[in-house]
C-alpha atoms as a PDB file:
ATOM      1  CA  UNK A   1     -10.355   9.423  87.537  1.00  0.00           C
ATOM      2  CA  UNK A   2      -7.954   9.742  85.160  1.00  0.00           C
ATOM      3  CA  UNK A   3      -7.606  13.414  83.541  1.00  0.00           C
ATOM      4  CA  UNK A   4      -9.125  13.702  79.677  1.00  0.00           C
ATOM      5  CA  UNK A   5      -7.454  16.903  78.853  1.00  0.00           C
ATOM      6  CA  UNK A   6      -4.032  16.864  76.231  1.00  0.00           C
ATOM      7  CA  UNK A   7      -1.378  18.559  77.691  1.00  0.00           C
ATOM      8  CA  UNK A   8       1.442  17.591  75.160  1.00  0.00           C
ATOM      9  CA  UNK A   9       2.755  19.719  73.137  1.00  0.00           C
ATOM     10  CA  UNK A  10       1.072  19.559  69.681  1.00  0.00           C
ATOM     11  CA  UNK A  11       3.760  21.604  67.736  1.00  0.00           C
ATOM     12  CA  UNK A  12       6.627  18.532  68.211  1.00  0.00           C
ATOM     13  CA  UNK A  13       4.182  15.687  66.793  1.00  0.00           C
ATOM     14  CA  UNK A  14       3.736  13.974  70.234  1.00  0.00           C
ATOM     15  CA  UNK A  15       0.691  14.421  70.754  1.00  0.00           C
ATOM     16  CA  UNK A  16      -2.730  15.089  68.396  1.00  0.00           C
ATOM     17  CA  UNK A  17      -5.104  17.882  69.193  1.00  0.00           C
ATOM     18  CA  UNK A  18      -8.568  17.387  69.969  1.00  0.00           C
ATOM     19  CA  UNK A  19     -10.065  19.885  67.751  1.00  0.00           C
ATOM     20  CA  UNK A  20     -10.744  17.312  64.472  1.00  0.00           C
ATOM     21  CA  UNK A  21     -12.559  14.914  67.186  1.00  0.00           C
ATOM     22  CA  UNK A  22     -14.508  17.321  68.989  1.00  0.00           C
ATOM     23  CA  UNK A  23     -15.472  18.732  65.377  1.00  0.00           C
ATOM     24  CA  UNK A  24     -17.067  15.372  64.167  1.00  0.00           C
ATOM     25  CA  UNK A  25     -18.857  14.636  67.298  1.00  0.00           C
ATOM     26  CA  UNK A  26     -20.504  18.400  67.480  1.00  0.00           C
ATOM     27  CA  UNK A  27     -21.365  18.324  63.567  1.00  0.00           C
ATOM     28  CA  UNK A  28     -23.138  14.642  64.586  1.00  0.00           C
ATOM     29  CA  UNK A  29     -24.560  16.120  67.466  1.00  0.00           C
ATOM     30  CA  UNK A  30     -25.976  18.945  65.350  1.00  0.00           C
ATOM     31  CA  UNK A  31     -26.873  17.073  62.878  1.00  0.00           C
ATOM     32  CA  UNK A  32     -28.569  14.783  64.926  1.00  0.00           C
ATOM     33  CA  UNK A  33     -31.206  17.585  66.340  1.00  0.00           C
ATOM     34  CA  UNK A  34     -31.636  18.953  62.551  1.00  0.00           C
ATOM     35  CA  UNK A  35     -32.846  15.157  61.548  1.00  0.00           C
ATOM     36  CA  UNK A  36     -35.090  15.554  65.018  1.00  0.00           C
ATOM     37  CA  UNK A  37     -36.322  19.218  64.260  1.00  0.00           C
ATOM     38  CA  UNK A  38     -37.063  17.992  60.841  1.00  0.00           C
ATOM     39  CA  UNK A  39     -39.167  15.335  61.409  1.00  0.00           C
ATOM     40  CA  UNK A  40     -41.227  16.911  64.012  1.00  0.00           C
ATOM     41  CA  UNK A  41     -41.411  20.374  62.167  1.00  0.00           C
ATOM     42  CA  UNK A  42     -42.507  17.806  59.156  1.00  0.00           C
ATOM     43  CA  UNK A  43     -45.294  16.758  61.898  1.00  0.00           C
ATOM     44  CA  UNK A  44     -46.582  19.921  62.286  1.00  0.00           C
ATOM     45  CA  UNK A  45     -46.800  21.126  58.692  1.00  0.00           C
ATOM     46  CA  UNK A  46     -48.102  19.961  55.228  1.00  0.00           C
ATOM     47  CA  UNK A  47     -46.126  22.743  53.772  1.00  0.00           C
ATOM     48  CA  UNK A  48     -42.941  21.718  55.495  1.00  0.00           C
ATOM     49  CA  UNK A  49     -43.446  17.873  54.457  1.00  0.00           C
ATOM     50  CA  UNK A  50     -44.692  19.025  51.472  1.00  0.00           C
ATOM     51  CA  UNK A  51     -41.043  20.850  50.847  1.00  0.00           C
ATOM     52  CA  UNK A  52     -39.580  17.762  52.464  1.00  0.00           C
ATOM     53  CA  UNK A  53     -40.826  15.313  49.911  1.00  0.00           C
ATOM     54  CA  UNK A  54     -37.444  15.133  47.527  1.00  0.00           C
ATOM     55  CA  UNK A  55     -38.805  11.716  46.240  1.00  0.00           C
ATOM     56  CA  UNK A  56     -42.389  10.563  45.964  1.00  0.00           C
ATOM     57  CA  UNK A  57     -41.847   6.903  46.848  1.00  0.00           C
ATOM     58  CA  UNK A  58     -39.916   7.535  50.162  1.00  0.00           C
ATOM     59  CA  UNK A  59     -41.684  10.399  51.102  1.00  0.00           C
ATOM     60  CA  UNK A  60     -40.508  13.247  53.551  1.00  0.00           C
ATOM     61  CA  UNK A  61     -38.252  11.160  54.982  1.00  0.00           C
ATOM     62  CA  UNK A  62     -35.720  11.592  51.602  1.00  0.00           C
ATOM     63  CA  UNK A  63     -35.426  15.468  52.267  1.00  0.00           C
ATOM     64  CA  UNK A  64     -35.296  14.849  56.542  1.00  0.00           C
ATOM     65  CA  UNK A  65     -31.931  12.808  55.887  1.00  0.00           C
ATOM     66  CA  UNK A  66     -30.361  14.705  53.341  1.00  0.00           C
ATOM     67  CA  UNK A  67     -30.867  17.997  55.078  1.00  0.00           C
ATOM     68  CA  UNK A  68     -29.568  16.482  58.353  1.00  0.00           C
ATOM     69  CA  UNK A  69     -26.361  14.632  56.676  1.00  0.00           C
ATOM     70  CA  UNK A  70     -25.733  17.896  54.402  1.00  0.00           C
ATOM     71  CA  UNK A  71     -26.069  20.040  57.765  1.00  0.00           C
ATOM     72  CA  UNK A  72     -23.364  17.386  58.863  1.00  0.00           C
ATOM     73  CA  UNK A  73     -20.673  17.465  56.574  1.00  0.00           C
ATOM     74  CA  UNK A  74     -21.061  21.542  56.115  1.00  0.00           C
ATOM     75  CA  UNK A  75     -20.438  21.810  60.117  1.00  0.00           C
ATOM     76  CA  UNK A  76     -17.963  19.237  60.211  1.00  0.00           C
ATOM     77  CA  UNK A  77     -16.111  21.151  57.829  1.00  0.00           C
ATOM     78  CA  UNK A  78     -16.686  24.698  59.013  1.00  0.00           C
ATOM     79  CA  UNK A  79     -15.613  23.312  62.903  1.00  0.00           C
ATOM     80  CA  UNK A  80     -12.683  21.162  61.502  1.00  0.00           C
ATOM     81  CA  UNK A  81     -11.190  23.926  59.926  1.00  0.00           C
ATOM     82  CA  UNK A  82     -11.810  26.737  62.937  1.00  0.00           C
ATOM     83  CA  UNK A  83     -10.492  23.783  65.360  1.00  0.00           C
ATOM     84  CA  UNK A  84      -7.910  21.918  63.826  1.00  0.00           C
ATOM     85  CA  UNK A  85      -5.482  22.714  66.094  1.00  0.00           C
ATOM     86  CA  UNK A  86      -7.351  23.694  69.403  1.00  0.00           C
ATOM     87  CA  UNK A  87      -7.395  21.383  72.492  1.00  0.00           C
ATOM     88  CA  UNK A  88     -10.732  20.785  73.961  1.00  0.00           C
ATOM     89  CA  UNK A  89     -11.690  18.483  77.291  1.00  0.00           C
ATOM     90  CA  UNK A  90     -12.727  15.399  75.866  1.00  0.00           C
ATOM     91  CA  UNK A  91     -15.470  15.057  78.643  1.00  0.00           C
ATOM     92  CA  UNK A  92     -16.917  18.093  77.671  1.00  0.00           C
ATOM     93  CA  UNK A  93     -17.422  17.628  73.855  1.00  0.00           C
ATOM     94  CA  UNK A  94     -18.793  13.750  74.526  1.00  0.00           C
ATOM     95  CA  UNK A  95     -20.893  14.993  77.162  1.00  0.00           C
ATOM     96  CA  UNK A  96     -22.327  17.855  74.509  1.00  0.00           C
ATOM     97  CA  UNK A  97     -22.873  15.305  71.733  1.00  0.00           C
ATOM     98  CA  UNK A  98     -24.434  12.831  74.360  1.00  0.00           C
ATOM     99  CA  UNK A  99     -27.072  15.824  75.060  1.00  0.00           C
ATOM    100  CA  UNK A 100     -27.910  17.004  71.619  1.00  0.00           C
ATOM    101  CA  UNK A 101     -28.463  13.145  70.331  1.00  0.00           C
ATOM    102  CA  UNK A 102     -30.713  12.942  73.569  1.00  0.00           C
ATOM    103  CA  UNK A 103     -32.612  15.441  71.962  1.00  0.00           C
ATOM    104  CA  UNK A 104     -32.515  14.304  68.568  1.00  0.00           C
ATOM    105  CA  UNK A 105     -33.991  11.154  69.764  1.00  0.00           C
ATOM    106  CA  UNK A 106     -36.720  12.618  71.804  1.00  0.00           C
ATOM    107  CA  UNK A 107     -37.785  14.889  68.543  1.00  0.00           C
ATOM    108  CA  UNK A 108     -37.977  11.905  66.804  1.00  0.00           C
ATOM    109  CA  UNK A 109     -40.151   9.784  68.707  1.00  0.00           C
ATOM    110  CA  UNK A 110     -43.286   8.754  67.068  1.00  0.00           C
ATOM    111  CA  UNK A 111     -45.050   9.773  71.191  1.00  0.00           C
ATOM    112  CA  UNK A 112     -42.942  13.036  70.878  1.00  0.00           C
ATOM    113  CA  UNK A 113     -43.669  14.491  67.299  1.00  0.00           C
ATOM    114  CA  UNK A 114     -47.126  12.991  66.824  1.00  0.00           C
ATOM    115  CA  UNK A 115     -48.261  15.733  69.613  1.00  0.00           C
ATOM    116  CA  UNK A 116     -47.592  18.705  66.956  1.00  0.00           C
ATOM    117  CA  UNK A 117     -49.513  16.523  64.286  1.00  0.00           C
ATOM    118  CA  UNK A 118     -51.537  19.280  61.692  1.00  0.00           C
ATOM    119  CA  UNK A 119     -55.219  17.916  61.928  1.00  0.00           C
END
């Protein structure tokens, strides 16, 4: 199996860090379980959907994306900046994304987020 990690030397333009990669596919990841958290914490609460509501015609589910995708591009940024150049094991940082989008999709499964329904 063939080894993920960079070892070139960044500095003499060979080779590319990892750090701008891993930082999309964390902020996605992230952003991912915020859209999940969102719709089942929308579940749970009239208040929270309530909030959620941005536009009347599409409902909560206008506030669930925009939160998620604004949580997205904020991390994206933060961790593109703190990781530009850093090296990271690619395995690793596609094995974390793989996990948190697991979870995203579990939170938003209709099985999943109907159990916290408010009566």
């Amino acid at each position: 199996m063939a080894d993920t990690r960079m070892t070139q030397d960044t500095s003499s333009g060979q080779g590319k860090p990892l750090g701008p990669v891993a930082a999309v596919f964390v902020a996605a990841g992230i952003g991912s379980v915020v859209l999940g958290l969102l719709t089942t914490l929308a579940e749970a609460s009239k208040g929270i959907s309530d909030f959620l509501q941005l536009n009347a015609r599409v409902g909560p589910l206008s506030g669930k994306t925009i939160f998620a995708t604004v949580a997205f591009l904020v991390l994206w940024g933060i961790f593109h900046v703190m990781w530009k150049d850093k090296e990271f094991e690619a395995k690793k940082i596609f094995t974390w994304t793989a996990v948190m989008v697991a979870i995203a999709v579990l939170l938003t499964f209709p099985i999943f987020f109907q159990l916290f329904a408010a009566d």
